[in-house]
N, C-alpha and C. Protein backbone atom coordinates (compact mmCIF):
# COMPACT_ATOMS: atom_id res chain seq x y z
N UNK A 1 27.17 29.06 10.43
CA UNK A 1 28.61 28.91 10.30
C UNK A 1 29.24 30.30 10.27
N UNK A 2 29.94 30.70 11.16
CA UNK A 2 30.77 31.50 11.54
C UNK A 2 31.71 32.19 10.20
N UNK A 3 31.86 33.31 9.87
CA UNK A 3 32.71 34.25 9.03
C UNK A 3 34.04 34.19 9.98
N UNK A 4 35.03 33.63 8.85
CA UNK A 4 36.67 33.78 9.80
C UNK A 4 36.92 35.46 9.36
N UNK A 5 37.08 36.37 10.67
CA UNK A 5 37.61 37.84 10.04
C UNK A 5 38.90 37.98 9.43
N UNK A 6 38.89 38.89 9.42
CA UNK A 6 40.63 39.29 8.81
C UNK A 6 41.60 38.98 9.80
N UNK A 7 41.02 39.45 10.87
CA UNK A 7 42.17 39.23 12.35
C UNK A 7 42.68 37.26 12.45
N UNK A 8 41.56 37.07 12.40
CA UNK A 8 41.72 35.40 12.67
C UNK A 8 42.23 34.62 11.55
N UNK A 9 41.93 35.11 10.56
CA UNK A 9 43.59 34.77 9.26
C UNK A 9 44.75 35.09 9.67
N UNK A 10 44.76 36.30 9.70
CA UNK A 10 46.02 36.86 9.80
C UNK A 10 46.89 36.23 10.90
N UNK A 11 46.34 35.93 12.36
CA UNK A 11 46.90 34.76 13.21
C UNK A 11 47.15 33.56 12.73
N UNK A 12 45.80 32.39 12.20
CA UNK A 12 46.25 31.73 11.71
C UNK A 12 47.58 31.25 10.71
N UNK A 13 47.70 32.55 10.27
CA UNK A 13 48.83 32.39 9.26
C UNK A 13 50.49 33.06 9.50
N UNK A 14 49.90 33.09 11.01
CA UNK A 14 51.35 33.33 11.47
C UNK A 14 51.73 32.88 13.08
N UNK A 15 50.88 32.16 13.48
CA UNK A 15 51.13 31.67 14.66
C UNK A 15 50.72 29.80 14.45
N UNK A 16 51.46 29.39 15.56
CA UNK A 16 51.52 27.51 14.96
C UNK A 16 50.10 27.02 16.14
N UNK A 17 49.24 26.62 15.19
CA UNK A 17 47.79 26.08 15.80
C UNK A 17 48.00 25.07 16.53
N UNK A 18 47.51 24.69 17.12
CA UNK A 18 47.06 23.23 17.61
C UNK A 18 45.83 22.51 17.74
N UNK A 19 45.65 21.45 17.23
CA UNK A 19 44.28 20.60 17.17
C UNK A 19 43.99 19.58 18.28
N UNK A 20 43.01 19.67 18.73
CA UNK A 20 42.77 18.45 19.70
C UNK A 20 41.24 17.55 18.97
N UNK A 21 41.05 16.53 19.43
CA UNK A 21 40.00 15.52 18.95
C UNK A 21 40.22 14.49 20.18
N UNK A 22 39.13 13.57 19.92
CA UNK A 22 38.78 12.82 21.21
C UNK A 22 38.97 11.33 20.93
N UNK A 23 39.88 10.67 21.77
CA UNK A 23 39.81 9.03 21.34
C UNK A 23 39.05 8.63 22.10
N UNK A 24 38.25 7.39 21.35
CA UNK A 24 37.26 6.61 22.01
C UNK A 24 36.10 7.64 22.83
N UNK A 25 35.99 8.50 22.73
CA UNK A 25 34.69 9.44 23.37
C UNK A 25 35.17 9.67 24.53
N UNK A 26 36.48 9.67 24.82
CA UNK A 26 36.62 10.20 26.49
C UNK A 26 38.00 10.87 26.55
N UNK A 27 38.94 10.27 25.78
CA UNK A 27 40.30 10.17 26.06
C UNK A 27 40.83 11.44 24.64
N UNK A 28 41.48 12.65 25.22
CA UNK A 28 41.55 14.07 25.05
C UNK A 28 43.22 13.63 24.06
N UNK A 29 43.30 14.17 22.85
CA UNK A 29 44.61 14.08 22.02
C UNK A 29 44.25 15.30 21.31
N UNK A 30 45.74 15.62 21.43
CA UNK A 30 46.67 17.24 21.28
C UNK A 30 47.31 17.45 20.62
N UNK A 31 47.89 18.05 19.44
CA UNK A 31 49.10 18.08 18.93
C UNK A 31 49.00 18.96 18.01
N UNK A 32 50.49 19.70 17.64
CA UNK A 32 50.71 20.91 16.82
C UNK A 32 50.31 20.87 15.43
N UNK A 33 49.98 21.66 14.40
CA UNK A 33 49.49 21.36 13.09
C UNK A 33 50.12 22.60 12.21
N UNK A 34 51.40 22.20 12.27
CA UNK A 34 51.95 23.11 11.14
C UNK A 34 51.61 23.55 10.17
N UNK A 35 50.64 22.86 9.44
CA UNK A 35 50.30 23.29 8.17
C UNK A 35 49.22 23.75 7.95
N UNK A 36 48.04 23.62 9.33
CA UNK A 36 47.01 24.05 9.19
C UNK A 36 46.52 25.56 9.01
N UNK A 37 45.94 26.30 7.95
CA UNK A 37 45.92 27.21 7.29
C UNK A 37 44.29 27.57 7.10
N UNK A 38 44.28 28.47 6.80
CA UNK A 38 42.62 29.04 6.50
C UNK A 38 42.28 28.31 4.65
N UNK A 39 41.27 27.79 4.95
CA UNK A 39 40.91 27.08 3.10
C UNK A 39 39.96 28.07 2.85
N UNK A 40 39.08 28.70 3.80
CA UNK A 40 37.85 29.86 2.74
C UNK A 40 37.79 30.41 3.94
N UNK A 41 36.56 31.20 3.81
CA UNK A 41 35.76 32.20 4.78
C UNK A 41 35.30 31.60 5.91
N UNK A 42 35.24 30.14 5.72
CA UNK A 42 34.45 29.07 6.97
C UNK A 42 35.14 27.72 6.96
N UNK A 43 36.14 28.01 6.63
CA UNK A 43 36.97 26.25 6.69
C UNK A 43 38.44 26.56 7.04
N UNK A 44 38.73 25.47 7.51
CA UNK A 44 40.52 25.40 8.11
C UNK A 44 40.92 24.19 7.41
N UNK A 45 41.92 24.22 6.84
CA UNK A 45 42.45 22.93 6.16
C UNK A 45 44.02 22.35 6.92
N UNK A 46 44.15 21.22 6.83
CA UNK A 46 45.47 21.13 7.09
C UNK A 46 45.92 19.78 6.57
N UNK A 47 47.27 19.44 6.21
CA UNK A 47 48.09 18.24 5.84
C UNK A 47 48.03 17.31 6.57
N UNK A 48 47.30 15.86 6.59
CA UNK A 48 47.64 15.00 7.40
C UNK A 48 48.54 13.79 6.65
N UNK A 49 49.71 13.68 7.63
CA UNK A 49 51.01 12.80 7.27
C UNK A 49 51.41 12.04 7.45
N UNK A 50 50.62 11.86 8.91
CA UNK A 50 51.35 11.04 10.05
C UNK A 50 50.42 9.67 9.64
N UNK A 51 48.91 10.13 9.73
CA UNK A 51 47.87 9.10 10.02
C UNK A 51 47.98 8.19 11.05
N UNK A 52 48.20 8.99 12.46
CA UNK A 52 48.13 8.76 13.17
C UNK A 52 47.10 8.89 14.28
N UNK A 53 46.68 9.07 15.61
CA UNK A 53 45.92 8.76 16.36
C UNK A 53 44.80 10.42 15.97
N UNK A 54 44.94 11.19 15.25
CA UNK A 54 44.24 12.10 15.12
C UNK A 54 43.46 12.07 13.47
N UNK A 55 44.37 11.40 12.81
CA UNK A 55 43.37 10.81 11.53
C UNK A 55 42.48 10.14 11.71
N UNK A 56 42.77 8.99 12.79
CA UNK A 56 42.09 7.85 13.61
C UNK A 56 40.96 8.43 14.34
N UNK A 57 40.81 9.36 15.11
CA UNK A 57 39.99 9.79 15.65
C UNK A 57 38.70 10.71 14.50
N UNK A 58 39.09 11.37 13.34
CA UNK A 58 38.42 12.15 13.20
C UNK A 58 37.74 11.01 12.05
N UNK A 59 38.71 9.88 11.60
CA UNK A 59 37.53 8.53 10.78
C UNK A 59 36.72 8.19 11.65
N UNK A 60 36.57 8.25 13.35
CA UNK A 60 35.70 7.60 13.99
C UNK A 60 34.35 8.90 14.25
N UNK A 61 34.55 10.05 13.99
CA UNK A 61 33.71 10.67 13.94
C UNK A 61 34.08 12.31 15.13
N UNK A 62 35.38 12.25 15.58
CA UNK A 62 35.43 13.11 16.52
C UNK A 62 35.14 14.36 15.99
N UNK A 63 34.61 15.40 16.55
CA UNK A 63 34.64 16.57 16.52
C UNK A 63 36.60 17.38 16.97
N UNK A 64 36.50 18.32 15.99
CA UNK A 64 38.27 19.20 16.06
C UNK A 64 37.62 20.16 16.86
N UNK A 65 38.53 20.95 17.70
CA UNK A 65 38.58 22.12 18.64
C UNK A 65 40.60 22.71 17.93
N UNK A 66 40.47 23.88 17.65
CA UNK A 66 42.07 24.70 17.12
C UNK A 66 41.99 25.70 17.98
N UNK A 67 43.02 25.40 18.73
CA UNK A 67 43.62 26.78 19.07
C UNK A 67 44.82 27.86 18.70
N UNK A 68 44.56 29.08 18.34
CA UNK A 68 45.91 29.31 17.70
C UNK A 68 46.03 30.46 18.98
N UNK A 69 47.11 31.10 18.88
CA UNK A 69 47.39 32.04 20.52
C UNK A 69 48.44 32.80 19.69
N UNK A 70 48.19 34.32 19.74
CA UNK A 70 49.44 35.31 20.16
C UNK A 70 49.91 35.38 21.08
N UNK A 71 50.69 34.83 21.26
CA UNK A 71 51.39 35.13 23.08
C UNK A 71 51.67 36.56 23.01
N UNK A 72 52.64 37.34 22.35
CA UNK A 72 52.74 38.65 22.46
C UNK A 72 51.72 39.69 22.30
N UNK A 73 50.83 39.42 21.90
CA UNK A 73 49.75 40.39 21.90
C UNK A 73 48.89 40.01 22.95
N UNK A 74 49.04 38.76 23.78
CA UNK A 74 47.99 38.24 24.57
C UNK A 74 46.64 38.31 23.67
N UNK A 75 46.14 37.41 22.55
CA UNK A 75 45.27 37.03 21.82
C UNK A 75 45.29 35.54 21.05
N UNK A 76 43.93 35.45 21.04
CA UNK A 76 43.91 34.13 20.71
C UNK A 76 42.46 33.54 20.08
N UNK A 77 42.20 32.22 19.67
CA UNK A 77 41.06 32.14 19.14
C UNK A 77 40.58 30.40 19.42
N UNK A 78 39.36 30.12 19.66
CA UNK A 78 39.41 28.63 19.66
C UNK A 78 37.99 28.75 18.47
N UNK A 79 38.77 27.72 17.54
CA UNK A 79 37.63 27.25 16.51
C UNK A 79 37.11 25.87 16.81
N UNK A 80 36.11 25.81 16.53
CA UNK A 80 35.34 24.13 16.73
C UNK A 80 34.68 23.63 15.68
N UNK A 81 34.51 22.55 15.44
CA UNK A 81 34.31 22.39 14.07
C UNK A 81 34.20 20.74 13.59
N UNK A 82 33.67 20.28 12.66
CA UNK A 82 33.85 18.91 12.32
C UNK A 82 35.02 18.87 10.84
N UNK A 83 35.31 17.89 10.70
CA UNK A 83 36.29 17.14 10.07
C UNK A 83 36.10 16.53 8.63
N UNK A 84 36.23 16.92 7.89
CA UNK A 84 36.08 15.80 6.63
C UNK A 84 37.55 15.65 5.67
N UNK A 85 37.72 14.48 5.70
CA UNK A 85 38.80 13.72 4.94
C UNK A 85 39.01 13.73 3.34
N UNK A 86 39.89 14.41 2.83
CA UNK A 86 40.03 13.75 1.04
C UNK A 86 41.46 13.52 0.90
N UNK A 87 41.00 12.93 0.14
CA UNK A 87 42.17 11.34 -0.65
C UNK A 87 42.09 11.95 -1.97
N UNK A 88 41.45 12.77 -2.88
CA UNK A 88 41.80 13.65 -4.14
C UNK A 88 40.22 14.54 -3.67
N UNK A 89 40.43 15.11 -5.18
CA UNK A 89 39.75 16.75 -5.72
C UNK A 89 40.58 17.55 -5.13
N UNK A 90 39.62 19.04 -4.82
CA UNK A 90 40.23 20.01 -5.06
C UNK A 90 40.90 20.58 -3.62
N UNK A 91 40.47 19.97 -2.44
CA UNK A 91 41.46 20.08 -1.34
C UNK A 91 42.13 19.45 -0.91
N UNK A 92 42.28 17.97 -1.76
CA UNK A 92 43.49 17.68 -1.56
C UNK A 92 44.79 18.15 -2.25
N UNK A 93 44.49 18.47 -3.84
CA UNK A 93 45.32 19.77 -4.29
C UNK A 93 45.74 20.62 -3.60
N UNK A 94 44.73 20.91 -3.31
CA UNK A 94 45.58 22.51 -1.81
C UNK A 94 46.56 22.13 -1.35
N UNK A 95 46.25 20.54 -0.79
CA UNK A 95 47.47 20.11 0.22
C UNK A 95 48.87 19.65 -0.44
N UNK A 96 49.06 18.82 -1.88
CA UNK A 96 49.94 18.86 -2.35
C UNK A 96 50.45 20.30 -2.60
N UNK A 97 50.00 21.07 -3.09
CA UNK A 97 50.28 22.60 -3.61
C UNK A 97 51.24 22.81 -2.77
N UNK A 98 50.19 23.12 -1.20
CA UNK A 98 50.90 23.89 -0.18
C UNK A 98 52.33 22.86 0.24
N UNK A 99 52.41 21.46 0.27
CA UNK A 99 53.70 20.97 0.42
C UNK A 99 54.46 20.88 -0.13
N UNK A 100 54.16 21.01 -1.75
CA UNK A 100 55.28 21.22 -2.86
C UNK A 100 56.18 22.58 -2.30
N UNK A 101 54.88 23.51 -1.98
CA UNK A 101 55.65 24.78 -2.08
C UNK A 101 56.78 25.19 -1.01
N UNK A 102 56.82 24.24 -0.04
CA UNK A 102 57.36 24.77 1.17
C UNK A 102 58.50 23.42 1.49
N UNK A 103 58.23 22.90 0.53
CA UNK A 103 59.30 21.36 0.75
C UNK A 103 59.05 20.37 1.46
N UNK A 104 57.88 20.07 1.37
CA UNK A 104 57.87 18.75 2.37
C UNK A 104 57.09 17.73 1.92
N UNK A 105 56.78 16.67 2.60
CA UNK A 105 56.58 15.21 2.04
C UNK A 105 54.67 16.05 1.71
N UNK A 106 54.85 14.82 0.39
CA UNK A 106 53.34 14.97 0.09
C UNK A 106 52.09 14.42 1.52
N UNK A 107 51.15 14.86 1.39
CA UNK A 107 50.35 14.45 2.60
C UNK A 107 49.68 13.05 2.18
N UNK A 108 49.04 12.47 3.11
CA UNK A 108 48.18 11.21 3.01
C UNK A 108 47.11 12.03 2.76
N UNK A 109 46.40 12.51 3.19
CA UNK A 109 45.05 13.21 2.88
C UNK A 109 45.12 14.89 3.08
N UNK A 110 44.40 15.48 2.78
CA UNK A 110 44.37 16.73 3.50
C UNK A 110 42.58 16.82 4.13
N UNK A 111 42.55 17.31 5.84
CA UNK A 111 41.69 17.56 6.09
C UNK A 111 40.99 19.02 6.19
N UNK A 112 40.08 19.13 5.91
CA UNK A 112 39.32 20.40 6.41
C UNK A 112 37.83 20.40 7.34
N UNK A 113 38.24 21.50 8.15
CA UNK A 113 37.57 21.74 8.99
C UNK A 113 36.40 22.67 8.56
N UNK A 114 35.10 22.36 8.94
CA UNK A 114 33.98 23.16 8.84
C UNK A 114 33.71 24.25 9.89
N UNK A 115 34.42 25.42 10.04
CA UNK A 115 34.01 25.30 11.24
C UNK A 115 32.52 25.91 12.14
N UNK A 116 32.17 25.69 12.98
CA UNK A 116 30.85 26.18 13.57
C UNK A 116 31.21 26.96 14.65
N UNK A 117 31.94 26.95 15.32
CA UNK A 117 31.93 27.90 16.55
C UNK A 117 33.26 28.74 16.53
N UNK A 118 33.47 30.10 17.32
CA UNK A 118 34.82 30.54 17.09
C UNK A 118 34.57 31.27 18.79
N UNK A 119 35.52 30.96 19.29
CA UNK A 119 35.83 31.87 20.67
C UNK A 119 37.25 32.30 20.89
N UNK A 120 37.05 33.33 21.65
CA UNK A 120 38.19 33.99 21.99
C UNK A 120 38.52 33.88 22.92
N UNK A 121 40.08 33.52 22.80
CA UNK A 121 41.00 33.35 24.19
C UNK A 121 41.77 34.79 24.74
N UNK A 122 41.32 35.51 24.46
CA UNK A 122 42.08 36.87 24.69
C UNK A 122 41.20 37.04 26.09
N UNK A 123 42.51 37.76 27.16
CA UNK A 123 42.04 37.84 28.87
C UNK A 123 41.13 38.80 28.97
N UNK A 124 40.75 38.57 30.08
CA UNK A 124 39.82 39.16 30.66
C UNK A 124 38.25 39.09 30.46
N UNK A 125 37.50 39.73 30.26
CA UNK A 125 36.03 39.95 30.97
C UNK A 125 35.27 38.81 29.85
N UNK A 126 35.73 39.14 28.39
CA UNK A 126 35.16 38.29 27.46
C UNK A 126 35.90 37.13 27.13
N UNK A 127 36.74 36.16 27.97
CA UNK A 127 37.45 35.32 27.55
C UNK A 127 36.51 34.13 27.70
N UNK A 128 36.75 33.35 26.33
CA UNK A 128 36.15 32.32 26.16
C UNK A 128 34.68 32.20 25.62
N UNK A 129 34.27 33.53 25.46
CA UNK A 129 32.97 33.70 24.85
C UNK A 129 32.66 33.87 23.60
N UNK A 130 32.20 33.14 22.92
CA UNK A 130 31.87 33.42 21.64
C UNK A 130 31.72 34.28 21.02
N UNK A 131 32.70 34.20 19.53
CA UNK A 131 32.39 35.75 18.73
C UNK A 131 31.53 35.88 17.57
């Protein structure tokens, strides 16, 4: 399991990620994750609200892929990773915490990501290769 550096916080926590997961084992779903944030040295956490087709997917077992992107710096990062769900303890705290703090509806669960792989989307010679 992959060490998140300093660089790949520091994006995370200022550029808006996006998560994809897989319906039914074929069929590719996308969508922005505002809240998703670094939880440790090897995990990504984020608010789920909607419980919609990406809660759905990751109860059926999908594997997460995040991409977060500097457009102005031309940099970027893809994390990969599996999924686990809580409904209480101590990351779902995180997730009330972090929505109290910023004003918004409490979450249905908060998920975090384990993650295992990290590549870089930054151009040229090493794009897409694992760091």
């Amino acid at each position: 399991m992959p060490a998140l550096t300093d660089d790949m916080k520091r994006m995370l926590g200022a550029q808006l990620a996006v998560l994809a997961t897989v319906t039914d084992g074929q069929t590719p779903n996308i969508g922005p994750k505002r809240s998703l944030r670094v939880y440790d040295d090897h995990s990504l956490i984020f608010n789920e609200n909607t419980g919609g087709q990406t809660l759905a997917n990751i109860r059926a077992g999908s594997r997460v892929s995040v991409a977060v992107i500097d457009r102005e710096a031309l940099d970027g990062y893809r994390f990969v990773g599996r999924a686990r769900i809580f409904e209480s303890g101590p990351a779902f705290d995180d997730a009330i915490a972090f929505a109290e703090e910023r004003g918004m509806k409490p979450p249905r669960c908060a998920v975090v990501i384990a993650v295992d792989d990290v590549y870089t989307l930054k151009p040229g010679a090493t794009a897409g290769t694992r760091v």
